[in-house]
C-alpha atoms as a PDB file:
ATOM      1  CA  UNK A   1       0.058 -23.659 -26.488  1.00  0.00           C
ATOM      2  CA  UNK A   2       1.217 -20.842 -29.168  1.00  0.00           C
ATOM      3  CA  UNK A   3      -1.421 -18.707 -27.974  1.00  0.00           C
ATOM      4  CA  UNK A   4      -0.206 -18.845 -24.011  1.00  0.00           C
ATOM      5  CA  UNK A   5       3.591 -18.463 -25.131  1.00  0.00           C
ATOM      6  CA  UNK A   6       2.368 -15.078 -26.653  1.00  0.00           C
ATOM      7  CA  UNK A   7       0.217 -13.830 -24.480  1.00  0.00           C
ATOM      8  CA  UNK A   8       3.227 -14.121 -21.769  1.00  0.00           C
ATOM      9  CA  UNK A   9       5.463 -12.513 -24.202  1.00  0.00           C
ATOM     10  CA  UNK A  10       3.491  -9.782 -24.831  1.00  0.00           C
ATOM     11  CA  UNK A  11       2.315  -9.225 -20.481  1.00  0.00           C
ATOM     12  CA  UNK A  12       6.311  -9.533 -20.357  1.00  0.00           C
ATOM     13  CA  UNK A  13       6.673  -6.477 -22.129  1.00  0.00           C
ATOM     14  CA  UNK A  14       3.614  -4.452 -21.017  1.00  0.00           C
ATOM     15  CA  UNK A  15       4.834  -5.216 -17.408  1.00  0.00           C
ATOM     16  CA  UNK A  16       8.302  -3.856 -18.198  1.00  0.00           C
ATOM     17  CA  UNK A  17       7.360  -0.725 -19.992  1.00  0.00           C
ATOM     18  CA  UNK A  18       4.715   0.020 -16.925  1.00  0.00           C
ATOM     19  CA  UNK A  19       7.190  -0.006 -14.772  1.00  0.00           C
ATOM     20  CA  UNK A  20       9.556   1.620 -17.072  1.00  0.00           C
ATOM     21  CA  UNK A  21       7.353   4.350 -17.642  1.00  0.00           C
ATOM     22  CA  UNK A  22       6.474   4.636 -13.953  1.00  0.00           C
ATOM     23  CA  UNK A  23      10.122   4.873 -12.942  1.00  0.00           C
ATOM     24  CA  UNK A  24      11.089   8.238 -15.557  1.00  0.00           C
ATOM     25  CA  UNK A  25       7.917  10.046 -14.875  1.00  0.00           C
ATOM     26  CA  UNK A  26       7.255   9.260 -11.373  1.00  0.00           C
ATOM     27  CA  UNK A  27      11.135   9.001 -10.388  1.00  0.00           C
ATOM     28  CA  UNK A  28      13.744  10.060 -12.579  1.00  0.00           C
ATOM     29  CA  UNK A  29      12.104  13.268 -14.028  1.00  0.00           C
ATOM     30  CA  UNK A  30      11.060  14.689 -10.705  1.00  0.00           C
ATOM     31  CA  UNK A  31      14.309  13.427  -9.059  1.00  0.00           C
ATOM     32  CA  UNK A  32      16.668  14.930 -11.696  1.00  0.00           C
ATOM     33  CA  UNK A  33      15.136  18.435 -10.568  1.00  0.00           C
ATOM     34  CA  UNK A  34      15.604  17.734  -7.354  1.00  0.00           C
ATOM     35  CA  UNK A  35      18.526  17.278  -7.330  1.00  0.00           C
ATOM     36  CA  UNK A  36      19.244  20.349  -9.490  1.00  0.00           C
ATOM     37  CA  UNK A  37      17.681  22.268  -6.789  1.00  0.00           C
ATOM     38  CA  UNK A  38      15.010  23.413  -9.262  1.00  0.00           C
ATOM     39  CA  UNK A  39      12.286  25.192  -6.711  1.00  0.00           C
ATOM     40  CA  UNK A  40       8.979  23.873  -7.529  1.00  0.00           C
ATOM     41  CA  UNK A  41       6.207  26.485  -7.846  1.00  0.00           C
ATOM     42  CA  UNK A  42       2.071  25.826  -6.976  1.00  0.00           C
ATOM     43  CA  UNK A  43       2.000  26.368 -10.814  1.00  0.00           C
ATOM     44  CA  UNK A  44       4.107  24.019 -11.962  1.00  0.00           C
ATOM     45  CA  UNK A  45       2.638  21.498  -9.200  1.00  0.00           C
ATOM     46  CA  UNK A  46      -0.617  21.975 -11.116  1.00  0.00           C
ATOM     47  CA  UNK A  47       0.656  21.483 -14.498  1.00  0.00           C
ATOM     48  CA  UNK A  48       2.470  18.249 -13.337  1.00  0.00           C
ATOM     49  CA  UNK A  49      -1.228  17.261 -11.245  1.00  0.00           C
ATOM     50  CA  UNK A  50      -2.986  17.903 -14.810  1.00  0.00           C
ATOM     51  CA  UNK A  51      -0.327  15.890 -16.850  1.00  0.00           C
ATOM     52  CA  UNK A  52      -0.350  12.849 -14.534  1.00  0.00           C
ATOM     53  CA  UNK A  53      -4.228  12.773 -14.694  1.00  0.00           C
ATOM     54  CA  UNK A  54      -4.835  12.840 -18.231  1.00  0.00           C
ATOM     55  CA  UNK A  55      -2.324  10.337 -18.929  1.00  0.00           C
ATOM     56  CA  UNK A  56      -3.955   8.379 -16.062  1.00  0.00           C
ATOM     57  CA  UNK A  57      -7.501   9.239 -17.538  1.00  0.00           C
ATOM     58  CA  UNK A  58      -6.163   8.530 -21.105  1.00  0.00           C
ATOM     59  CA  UNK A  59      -4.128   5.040 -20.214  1.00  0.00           C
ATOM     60  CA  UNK A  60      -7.637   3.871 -18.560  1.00  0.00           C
ATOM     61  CA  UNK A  61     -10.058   4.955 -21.414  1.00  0.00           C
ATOM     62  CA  UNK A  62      -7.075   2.588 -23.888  1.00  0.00           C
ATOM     63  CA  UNK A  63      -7.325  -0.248 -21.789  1.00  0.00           C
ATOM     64  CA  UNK A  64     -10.892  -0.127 -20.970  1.00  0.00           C
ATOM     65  CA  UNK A  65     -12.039   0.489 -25.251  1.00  0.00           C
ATOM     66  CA  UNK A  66      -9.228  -1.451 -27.168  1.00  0.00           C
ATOM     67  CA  UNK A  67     -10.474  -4.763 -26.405  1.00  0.00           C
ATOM     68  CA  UNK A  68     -14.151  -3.486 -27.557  1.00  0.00           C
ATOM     69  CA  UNK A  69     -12.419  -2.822 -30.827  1.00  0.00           C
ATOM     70  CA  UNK A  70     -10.747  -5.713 -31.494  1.00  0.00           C
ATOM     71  CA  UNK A  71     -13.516  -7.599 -30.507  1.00  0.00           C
ATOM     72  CA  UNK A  72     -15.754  -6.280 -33.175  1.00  0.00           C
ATOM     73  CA  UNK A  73     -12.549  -6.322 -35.462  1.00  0.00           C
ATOM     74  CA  UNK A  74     -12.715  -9.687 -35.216  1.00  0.00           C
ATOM     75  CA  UNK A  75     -16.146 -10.129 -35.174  1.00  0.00           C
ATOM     76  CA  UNK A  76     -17.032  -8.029 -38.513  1.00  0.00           C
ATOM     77  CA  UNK A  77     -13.661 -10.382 -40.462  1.00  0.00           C
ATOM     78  CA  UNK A  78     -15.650 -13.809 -39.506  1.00  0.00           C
END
């Protein structure tokens, strides 16, 4: 029973700084120059496209490899 009160500890916080991290860089940042009245340029569209899809494309490769490495972690201490 340990094991399940941890692993819904730790989705807790994953879930919270998902959407935590959704909110300031899908929400906040871009709102806060919104409402600034900061004129958004093709350029800096790009550069904001780019960002968002290598975090995306970094975020995926993370979850998709960690558990291959604790799994042979794991399986190289037994």
């Amino acid at each position: 029973m340990d094991n399940n009160n941890q692993l819904l500890k730790d989705a807790k916080l994953c879930t919270r700084w998902a959407f935590s991290l959704t909110f300031v860089f899908i929400i906040l940042f871009p709102g806060i120059m919104f409402i600034t009245g900061y004129e958004y340029s093709l350029a800096f569209f790009k550069g904001w496209t780019y960002l968002a899809f290598t975090w995306l494309i970094i975020a995926g490769l993370y979850t998709a490899i960690r558990p291959w490495v604790e799994y042979y972690v794991e399986k190289k201490q037994a």
